[in-house]
N, C-alpha and C. Protein backbone atom coordinates (compact mmCIF):
# COMPACT_ATOMS: atom_id res chain seq x y z
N UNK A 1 44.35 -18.73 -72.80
CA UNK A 1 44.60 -20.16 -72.85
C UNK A 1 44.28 -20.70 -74.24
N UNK A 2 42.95 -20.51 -74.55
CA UNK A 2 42.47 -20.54 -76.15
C UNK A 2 43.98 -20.59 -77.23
N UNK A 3 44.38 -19.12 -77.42
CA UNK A 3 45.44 -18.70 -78.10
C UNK A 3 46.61 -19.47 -78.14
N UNK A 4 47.05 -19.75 -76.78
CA UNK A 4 48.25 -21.04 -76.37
C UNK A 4 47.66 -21.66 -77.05
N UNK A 5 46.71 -22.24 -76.81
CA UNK A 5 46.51 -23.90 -77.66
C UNK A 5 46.32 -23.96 -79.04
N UNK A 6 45.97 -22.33 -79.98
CA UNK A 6 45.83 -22.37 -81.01
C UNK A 6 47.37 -22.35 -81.69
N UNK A 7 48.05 -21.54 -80.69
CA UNK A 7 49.55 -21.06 -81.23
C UNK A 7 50.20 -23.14 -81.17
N UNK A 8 50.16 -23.36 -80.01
CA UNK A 8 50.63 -24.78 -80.82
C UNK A 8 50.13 -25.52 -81.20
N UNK A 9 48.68 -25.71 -81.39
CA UNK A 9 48.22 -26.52 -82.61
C UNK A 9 48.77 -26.16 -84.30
N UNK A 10 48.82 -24.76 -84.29
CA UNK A 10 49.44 -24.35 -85.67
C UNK A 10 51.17 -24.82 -85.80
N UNK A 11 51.95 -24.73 -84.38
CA UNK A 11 52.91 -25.04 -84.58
C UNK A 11 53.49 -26.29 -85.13
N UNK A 12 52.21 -27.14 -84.07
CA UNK A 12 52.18 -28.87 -84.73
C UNK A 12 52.25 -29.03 -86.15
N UNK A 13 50.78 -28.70 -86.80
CA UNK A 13 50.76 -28.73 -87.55
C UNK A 13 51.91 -28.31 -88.51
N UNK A 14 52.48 -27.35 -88.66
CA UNK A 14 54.10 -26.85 -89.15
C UNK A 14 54.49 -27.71 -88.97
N UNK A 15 54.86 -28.25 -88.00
CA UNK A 15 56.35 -29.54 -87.61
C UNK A 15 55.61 -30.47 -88.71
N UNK A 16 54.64 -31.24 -88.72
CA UNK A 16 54.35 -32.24 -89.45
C UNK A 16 54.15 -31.94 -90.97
N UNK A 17 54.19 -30.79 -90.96
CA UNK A 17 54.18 -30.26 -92.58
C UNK A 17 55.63 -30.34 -93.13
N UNK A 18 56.55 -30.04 -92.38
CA UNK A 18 57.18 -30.05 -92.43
C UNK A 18 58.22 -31.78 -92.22
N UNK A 19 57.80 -32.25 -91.76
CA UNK A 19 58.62 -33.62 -91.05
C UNK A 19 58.24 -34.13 -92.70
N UNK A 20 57.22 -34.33 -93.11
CA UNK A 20 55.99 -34.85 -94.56
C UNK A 20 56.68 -33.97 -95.92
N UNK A 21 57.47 -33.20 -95.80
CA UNK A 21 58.30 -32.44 -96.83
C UNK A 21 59.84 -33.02 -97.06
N UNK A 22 59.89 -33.37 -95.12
CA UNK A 22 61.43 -33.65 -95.06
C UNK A 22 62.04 -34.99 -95.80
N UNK A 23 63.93 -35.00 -95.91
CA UNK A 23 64.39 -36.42 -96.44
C UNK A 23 64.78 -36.74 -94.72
N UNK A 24 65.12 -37.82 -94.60
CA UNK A 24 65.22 -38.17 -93.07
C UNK A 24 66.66 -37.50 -92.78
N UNK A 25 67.62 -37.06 -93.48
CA UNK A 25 68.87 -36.76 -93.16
C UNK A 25 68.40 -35.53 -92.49
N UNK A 26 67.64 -34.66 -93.10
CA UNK A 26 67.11 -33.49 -93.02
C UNK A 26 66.52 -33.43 -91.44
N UNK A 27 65.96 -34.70 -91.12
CA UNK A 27 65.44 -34.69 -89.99
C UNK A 27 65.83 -35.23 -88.91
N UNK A 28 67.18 -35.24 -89.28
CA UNK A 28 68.27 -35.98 -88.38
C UNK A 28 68.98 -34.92 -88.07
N UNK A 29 69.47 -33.55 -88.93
CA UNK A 29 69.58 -32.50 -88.69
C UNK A 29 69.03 -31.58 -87.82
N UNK A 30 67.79 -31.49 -88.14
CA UNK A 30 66.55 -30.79 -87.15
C UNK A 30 66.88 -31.63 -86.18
N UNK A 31 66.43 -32.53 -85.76
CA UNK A 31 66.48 -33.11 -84.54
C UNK A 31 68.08 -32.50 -83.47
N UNK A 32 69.32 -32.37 -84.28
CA UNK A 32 70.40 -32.77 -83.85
C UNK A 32 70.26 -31.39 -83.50
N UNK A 33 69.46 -30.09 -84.11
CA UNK A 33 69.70 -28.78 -83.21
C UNK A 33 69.12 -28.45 -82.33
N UNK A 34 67.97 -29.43 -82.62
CA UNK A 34 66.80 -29.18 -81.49
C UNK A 34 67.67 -29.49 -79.97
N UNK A 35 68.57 -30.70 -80.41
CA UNK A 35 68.83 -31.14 -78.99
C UNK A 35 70.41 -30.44 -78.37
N UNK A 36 70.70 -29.50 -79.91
CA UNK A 36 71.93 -28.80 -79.29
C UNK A 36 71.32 -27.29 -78.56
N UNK A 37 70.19 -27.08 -78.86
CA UNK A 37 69.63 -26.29 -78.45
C UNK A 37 69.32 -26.64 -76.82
N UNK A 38 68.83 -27.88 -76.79
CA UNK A 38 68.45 -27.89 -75.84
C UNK A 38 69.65 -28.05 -74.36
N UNK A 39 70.70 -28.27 -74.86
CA UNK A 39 72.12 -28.90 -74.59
C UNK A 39 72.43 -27.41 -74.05
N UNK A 40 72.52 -26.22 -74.88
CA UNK A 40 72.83 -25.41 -74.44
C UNK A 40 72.16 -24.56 -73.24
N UNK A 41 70.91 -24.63 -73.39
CA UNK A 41 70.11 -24.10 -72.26
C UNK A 41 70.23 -25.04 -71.38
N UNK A 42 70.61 -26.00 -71.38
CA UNK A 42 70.75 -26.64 -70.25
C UNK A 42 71.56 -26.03 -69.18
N UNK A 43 73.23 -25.98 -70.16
CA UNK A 43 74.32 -25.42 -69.55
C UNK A 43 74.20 -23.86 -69.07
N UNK A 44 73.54 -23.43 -69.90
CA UNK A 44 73.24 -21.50 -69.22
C UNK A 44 72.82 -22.15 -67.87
N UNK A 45 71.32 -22.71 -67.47
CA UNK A 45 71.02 -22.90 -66.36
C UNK A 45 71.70 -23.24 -65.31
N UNK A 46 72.59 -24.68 -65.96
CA UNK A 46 73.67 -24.47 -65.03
C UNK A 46 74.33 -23.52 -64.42
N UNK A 47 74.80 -22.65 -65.43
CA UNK A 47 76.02 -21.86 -65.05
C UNK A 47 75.44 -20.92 -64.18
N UNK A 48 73.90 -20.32 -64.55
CA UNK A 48 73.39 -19.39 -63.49
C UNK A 48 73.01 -20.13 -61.91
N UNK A 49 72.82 -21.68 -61.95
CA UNK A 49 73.09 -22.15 -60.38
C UNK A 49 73.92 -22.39 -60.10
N UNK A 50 75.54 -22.25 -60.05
CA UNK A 50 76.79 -22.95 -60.16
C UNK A 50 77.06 -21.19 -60.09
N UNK A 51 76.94 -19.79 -60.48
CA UNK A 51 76.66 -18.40 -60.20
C UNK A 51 76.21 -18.36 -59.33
N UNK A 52 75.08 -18.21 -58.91
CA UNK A 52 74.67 -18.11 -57.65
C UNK A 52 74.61 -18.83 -56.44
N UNK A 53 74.95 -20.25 -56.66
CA UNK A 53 75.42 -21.22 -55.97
C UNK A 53 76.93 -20.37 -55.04
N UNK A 54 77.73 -19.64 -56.09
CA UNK A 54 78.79 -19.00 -55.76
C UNK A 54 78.85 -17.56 -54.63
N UNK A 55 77.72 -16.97 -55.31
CA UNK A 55 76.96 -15.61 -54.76
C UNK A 55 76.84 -16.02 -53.18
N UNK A 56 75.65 -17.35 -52.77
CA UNK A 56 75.26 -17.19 -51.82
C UNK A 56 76.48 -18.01 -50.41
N UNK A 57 77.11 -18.72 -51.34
CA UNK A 57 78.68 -19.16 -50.85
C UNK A 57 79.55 -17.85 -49.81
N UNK A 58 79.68 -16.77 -50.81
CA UNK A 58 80.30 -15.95 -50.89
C UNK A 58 79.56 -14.90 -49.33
N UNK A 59 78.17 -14.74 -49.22
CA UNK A 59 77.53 -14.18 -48.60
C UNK A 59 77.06 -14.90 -47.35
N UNK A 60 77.09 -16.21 -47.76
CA UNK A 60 77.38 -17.21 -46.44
C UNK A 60 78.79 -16.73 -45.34
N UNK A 61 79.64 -16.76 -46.14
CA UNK A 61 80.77 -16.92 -45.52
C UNK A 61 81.33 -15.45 -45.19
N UNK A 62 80.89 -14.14 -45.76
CA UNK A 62 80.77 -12.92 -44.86
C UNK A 62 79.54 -12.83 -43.78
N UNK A 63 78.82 -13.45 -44.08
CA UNK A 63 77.53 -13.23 -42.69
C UNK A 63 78.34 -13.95 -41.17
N UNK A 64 78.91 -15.22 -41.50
CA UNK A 64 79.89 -15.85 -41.02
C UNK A 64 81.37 -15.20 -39.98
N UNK A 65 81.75 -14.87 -41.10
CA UNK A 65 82.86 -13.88 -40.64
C UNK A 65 82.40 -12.65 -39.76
N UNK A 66 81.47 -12.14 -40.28
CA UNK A 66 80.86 -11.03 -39.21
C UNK A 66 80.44 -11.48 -38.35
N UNK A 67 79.49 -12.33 -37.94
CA UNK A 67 79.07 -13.12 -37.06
C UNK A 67 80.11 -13.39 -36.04
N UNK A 68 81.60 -14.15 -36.45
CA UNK A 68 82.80 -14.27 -35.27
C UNK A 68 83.31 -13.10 -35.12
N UNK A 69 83.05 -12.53 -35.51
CA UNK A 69 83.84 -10.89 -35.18
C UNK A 69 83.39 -10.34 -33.71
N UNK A 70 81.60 -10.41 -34.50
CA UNK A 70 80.75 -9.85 -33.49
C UNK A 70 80.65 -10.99 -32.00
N UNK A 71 80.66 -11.86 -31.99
CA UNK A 71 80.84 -13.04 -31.27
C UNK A 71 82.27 -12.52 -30.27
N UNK A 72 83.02 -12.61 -31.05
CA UNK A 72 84.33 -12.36 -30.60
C UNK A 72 84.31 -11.16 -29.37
N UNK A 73 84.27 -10.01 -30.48
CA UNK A 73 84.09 -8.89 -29.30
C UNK A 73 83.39 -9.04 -28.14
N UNK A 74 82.05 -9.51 -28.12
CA UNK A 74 81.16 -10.13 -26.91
C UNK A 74 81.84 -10.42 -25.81
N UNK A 75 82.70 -11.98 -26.49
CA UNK A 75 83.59 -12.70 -25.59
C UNK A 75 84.64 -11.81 -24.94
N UNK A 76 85.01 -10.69 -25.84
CA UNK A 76 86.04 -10.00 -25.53
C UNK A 76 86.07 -9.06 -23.96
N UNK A 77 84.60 -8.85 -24.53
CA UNK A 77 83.92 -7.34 -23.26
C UNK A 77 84.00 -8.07 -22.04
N UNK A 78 83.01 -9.23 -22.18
CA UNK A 78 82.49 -10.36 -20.98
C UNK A 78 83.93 -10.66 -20.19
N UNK A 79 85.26 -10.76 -20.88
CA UNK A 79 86.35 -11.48 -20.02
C UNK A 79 86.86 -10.50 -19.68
N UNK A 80 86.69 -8.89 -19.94
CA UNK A 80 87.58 -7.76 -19.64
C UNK A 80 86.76 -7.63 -18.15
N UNK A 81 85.35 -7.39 -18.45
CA UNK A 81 84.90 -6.58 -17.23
C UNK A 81 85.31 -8.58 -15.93
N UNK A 82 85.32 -9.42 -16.21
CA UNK A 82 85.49 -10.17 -15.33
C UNK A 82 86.63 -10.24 -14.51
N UNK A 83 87.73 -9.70 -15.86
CA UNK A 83 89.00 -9.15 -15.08
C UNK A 83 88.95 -7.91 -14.22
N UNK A 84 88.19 -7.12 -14.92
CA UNK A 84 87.88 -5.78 -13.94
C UNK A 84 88.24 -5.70 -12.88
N UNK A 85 86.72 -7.17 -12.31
CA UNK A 85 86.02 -7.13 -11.32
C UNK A 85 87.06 -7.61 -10.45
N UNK A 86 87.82 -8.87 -10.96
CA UNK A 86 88.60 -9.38 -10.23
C UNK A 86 89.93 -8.62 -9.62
N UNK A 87 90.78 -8.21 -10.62
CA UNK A 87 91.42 -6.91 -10.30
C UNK A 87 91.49 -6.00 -9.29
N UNK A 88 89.97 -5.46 -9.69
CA UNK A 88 88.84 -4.62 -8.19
C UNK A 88 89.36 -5.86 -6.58
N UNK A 89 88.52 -6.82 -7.02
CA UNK A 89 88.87 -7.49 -5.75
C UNK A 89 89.71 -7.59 -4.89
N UNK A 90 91.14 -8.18 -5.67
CA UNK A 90 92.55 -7.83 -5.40
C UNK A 90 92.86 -6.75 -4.87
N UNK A 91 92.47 -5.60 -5.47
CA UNK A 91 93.11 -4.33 -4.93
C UNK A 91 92.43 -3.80 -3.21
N UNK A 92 90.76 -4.32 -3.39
CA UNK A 92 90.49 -4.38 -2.11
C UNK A 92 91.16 -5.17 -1.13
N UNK A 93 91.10 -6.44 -1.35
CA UNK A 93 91.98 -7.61 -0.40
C UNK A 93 93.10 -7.19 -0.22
N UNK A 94 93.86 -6.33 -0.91
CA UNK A 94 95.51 -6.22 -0.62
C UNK A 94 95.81 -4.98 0.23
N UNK A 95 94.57 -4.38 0.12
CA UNK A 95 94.43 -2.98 1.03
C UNK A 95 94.16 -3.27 2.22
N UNK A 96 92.79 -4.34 2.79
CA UNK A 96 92.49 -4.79 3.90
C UNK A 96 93.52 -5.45 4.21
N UNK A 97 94.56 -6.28 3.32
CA UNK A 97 96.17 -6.93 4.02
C UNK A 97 97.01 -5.90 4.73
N UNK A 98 97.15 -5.09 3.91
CA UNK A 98 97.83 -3.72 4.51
C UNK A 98 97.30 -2.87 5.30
N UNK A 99 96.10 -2.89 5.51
CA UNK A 99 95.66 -2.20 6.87
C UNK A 99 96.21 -2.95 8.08
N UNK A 100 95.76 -4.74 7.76
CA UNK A 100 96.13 -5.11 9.16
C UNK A 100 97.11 -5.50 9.42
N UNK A 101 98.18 -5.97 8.58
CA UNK A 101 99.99 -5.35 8.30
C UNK A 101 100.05 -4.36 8.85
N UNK A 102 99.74 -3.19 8.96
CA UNK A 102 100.09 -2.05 9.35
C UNK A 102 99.23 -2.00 11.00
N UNK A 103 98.09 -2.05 11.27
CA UNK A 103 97.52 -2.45 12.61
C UNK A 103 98.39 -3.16 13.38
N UNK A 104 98.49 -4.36 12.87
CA UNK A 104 99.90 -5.21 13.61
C UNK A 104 101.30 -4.99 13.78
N UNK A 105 101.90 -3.75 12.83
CA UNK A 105 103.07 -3.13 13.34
C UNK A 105 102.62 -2.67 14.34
N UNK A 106 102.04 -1.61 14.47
CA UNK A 106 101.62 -0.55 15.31
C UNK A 106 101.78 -0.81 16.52
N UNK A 107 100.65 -2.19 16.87
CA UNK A 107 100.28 -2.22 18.04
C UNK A 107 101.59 -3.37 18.60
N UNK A 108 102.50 -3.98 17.87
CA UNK A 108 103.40 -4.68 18.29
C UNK A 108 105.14 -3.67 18.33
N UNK A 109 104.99 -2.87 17.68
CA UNK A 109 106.60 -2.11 17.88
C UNK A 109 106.51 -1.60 19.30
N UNK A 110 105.90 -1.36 20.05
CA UNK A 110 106.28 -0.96 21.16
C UNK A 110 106.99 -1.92 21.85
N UNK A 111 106.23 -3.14 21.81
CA UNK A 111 106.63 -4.31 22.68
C UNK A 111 108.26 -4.87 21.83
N UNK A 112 108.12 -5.10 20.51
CA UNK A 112 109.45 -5.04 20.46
C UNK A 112 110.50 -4.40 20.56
N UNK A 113 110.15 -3.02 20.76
CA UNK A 113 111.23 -1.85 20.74
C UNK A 113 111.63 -2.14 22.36
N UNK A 114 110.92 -2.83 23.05
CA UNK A 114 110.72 -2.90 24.97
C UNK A 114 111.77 -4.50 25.10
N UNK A 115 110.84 -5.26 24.16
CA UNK A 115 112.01 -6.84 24.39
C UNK A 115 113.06 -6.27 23.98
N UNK A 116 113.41 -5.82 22.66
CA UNK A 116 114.78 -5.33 22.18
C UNK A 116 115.71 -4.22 23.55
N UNK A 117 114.91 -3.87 23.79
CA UNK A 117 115.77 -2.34 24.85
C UNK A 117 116.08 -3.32 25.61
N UNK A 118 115.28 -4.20 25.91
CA UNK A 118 115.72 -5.27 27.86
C UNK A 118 116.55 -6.31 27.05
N UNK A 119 116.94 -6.64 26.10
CA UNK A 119 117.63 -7.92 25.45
C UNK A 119 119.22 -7.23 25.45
N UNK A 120 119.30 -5.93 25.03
CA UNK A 120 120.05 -5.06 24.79
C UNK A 120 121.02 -5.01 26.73
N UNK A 121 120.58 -4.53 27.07
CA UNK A 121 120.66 -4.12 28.25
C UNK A 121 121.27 -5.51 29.42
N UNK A 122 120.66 -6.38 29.32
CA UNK A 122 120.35 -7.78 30.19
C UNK A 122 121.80 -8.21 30.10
């Protein structure tokens, strides 16, 4: 800390040795780089948040994209097996239809084959 404060106390001192040497044009000069100096680091800084501003844009919007992908498929699985199931259902219900479709021929062709023979006949 010492050292810091010695390094710009000596620096001070320079500037004012210097300002005490200078013509004011001279120090209208200095001044004008100091502040193009400072003009420019400004803009680097910029450009590295306005960069990475871009970076995390960029990494936003793939975390994003993966995210609906993965989302997606989810939704995808969840509505298949619901169809599955339903499907499943159907195929049971249409089997128990056709059992008793078929129970109800069975036990009724006699009797119509009997009205039909006596309708026939009469």
């Amino acid at each position: 800390m010492v050292q810091k404060e010695t390094k710009e106390f000596e620096e001070l001192k320079l500037h004012q040795k210097t300002i005490k040497d200078s013509s004011p044009l001279q120090l209208i000069k200095e001044k004008e780089l100091e502040i193009n100096s400072m003009i420019l680091e400004a803009r680097k800084k910029a450009e590295k948040i306005i960069a990475d501003s871009r970076q995390k844009t960029i990494k936003i919007k793939e975390d994003a994209q993966k995210e609906g992908i993965k989302k997606g498929k989810e939704i995808y699985k969840s509505e298949m097996e619901k169809a599955k199931l339903e499907a499943e259902e159907i195929r049971k219900t249409s089997k128990e239809q056709i059992k008793k479709v078929q129970k109800q021929y069975k036990k009724n062709i006699d009797k119509a084959v009997e009205k039909l023979y006596n309708f026939i006949l009469s």
